[in-house]
PDB file of N, CA and C in Angstrom:
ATOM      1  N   UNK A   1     -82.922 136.855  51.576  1.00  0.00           N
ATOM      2  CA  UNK A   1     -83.384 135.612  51.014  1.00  0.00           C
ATOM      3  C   UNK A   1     -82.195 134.726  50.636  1.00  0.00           C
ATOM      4  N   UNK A   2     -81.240 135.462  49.863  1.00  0.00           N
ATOM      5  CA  UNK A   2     -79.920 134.487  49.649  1.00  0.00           C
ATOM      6  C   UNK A   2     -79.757 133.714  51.206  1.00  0.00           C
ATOM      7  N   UNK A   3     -79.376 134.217  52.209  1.00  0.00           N
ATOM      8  CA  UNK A   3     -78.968 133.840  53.450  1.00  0.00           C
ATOM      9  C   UNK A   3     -79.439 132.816  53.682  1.00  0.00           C
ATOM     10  N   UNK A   4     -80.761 132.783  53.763  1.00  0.00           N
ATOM     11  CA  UNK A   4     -81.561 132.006  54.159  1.00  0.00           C
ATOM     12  C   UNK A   4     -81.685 131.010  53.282  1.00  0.00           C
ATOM     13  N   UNK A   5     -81.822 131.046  52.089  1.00  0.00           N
ATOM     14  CA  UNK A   5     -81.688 129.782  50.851  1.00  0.00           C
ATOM     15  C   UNK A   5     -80.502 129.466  51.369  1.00  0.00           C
ATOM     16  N   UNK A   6     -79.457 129.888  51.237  1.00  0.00           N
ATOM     17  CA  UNK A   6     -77.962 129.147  51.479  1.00  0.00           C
ATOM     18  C   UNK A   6     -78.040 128.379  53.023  1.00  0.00           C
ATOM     19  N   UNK A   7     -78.111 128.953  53.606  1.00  0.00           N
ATOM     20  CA  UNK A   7     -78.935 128.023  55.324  1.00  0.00           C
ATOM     21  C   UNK A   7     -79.408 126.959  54.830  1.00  0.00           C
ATOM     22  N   UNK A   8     -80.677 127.045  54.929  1.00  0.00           N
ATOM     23  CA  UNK A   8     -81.941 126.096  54.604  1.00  0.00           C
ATOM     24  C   UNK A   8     -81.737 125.363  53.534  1.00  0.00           C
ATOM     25  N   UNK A   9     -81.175 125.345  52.469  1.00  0.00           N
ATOM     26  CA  UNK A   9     -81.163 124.310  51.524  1.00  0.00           C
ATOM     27  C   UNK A   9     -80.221 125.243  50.435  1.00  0.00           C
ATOM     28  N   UNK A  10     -78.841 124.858  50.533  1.00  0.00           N
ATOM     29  CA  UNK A  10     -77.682 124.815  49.663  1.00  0.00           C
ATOM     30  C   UNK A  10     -77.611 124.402  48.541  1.00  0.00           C
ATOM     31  N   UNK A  11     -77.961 122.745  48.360  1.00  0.00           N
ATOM     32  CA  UNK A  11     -78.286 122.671  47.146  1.00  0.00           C
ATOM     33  C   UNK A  11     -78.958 123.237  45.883  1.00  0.00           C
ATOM     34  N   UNK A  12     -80.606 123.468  46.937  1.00  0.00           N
ATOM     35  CA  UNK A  12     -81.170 124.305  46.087  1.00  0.00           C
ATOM     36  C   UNK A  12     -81.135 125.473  45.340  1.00  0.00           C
ATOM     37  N   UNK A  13     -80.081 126.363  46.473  1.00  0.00           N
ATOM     38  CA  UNK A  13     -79.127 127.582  45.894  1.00  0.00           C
ATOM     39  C   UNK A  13     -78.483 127.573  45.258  1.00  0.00           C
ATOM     40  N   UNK A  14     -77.422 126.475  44.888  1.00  0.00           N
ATOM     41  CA  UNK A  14     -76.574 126.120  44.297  1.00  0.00           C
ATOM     42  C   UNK A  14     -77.170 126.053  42.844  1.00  0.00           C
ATOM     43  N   UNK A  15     -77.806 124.994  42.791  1.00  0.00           N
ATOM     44  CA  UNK A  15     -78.850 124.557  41.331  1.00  0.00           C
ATOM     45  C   UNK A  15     -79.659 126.626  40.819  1.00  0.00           C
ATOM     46  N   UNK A  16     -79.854 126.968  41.626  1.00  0.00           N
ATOM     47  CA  UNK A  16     -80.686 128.618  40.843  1.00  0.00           C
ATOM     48  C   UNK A  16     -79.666 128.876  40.620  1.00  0.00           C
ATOM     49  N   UNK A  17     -78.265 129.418  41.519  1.00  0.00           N
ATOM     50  CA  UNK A  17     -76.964 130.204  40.847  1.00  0.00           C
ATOM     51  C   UNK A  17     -76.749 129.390  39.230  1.00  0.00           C
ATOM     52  N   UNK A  18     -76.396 128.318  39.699  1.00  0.00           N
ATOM     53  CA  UNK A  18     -76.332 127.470  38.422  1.00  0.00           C
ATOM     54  C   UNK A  18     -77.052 127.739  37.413  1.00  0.00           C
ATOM     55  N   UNK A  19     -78.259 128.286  37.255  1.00  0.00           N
ATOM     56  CA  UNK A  19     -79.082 127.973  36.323  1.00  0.00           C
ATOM     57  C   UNK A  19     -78.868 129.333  35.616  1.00  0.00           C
ATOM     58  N   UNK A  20     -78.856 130.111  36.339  1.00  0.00           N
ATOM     59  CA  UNK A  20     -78.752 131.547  35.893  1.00  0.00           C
ATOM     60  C   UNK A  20     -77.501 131.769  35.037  1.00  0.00           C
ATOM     61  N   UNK A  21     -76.565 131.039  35.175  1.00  0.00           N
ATOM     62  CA  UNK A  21     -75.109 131.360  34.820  1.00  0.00           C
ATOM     63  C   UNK A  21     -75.164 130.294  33.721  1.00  0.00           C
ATOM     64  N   UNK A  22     -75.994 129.414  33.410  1.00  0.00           N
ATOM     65  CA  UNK A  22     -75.921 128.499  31.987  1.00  0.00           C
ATOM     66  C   UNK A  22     -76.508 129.203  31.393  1.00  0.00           C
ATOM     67  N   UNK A  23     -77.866 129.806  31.629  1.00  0.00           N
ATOM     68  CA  UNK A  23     -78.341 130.128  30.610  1.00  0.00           C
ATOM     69  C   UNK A  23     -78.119 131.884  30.169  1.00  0.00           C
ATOM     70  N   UNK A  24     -77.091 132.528  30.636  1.00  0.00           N
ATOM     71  CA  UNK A  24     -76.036 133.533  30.434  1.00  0.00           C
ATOM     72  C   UNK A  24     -75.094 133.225  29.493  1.00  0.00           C
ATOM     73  N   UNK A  25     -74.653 131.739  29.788  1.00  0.00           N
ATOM     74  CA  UNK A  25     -73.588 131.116  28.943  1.00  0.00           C
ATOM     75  C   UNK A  25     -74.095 131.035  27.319  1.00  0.00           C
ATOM     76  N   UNK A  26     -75.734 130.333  27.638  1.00  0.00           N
ATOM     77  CA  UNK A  26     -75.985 130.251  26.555  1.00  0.00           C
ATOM     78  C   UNK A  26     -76.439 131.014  25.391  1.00  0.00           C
ATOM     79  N   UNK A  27     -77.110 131.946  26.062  1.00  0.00           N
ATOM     80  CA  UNK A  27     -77.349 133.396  25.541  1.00  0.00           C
ATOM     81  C   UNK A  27     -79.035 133.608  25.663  1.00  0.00           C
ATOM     82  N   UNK A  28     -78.947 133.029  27.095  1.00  0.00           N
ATOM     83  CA  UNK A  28     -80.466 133.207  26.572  1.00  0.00           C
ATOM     84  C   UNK A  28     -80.988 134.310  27.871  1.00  0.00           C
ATOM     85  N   UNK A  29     -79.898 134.402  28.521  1.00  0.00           N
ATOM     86  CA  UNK A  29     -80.218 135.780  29.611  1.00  0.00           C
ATOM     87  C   UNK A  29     -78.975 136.352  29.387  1.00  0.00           C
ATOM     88  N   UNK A  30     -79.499 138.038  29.310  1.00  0.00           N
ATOM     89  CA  UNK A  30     -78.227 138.895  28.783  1.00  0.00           C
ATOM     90  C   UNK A  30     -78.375 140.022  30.384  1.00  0.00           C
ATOM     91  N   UNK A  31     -77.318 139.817  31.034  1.00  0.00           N
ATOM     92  CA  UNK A  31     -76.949 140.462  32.149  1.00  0.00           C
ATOM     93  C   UNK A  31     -75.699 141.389  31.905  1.00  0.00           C
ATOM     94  N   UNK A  32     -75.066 142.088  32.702  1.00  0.00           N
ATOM     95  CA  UNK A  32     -73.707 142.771  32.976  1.00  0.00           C
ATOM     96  C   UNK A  32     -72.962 141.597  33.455  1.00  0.00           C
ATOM     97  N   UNK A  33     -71.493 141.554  33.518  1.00  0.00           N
ATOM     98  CA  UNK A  33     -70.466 141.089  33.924  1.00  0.00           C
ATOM     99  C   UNK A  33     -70.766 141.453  35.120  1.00  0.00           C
ATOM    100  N   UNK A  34     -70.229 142.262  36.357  1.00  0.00           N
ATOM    101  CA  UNK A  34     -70.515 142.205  37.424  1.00  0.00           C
ATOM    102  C   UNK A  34     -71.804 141.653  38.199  1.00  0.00           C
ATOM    103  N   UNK A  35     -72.505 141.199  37.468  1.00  0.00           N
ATOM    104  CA  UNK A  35     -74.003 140.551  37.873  1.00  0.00           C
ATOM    105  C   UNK A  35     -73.225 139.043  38.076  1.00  0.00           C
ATOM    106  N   UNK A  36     -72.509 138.594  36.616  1.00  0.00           N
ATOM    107  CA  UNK A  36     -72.353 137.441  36.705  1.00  0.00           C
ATOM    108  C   UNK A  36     -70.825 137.029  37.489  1.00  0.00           C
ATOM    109  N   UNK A  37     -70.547 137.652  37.426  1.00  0.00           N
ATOM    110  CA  UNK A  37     -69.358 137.576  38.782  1.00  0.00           C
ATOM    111  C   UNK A  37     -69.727 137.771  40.111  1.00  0.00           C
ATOM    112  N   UNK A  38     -70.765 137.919  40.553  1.00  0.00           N
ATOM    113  CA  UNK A  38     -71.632 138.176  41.514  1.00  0.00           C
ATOM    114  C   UNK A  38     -72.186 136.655  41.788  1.00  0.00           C
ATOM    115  N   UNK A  39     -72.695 136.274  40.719  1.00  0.00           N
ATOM    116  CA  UNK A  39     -73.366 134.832  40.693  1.00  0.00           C
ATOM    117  C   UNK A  39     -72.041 133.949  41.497  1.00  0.00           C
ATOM    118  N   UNK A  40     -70.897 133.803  39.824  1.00  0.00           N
ATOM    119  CA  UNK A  40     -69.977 133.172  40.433  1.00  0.00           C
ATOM    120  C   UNK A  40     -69.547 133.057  41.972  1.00  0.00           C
ATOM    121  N   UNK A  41     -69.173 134.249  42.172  1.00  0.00           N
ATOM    122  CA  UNK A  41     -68.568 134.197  43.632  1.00  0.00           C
ATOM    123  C   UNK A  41     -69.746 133.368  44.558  1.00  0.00           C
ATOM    124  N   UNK A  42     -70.907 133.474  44.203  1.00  0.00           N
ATOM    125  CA  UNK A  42     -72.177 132.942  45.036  1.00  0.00           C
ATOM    126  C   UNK A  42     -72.047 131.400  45.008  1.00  0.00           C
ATOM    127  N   UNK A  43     -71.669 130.829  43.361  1.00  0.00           N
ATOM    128  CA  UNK A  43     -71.834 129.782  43.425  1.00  0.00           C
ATOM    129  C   UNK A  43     -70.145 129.068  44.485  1.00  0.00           C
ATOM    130  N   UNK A  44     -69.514 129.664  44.191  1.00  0.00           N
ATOM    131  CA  UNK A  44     -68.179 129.506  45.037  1.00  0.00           C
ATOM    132  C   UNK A  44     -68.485 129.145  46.502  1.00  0.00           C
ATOM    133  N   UNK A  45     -69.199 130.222  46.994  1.00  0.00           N
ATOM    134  CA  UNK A  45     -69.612 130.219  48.238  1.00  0.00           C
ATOM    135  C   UNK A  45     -70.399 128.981  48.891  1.00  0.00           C
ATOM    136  N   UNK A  46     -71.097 128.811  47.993  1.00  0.00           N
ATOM    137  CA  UNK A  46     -72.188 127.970  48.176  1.00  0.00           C
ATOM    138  C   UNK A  46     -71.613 126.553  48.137  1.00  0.00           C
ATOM    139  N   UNK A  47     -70.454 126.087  47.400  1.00  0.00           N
ATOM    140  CA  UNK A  47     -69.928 125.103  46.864  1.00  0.00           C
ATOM    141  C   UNK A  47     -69.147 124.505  48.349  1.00  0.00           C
ATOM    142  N   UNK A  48     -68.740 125.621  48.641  1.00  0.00           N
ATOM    143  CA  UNK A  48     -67.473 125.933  49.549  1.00  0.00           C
ATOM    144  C   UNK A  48     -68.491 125.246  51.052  1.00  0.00           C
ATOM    145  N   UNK A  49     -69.709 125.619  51.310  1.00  0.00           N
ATOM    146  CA  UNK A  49     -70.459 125.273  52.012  1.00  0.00           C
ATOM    147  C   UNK A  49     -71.303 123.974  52.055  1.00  0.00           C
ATOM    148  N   UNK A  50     -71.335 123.645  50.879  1.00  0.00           N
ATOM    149  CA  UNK A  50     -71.863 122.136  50.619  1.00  0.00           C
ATOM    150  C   UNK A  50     -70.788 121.389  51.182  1.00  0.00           C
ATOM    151  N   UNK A  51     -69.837 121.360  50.812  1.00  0.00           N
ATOM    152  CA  UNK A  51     -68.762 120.402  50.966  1.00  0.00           C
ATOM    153  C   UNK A  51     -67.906 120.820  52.457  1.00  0.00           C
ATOM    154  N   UNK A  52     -68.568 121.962  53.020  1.00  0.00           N
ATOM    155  CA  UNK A  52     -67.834 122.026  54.130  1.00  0.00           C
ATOM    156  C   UNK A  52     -66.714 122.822  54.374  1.00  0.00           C
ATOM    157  N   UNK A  53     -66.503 123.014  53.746  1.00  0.00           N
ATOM    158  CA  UNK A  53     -64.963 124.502  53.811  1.00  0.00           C
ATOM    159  C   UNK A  53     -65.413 125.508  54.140  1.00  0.00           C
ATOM    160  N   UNK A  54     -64.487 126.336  55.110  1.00  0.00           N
ATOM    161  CA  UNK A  54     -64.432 127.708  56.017  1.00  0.00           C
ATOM    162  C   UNK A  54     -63.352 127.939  55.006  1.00  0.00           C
ATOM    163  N   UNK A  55     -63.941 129.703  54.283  1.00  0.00           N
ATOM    164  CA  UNK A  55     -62.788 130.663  53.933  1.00  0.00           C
ATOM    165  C   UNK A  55     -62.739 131.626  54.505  1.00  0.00           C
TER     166      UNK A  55
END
């Protein structure tokens, strides 16, 4: 499903990674660190793909 969200509509992927990782920030979802470094790298990815960059 990631794959395919990131395909099909980036933004929209972008905005859920996002959302998940504010409201982590804020304390209102309590995850592991490797969950949210997981996110990160996702939102990286995803960023990296909106705008067009090959890593």
């Amino acid at each position: 499903m990631r794959k395919r969200l990131m395909e099909t509509n980036p933004n929209s992927f972008r905005k859920l990674v996002q959302t998940f990782l504010e409201a982590s920030g804020r304390g209102y979802w309590e995850t592991s660190e490797e969950n949210l470094e997981k996110l990160r790298v996702l939102y990286s990815e995803v960023e990296d793909k909106i705008e067009g960059i090959d890593r």
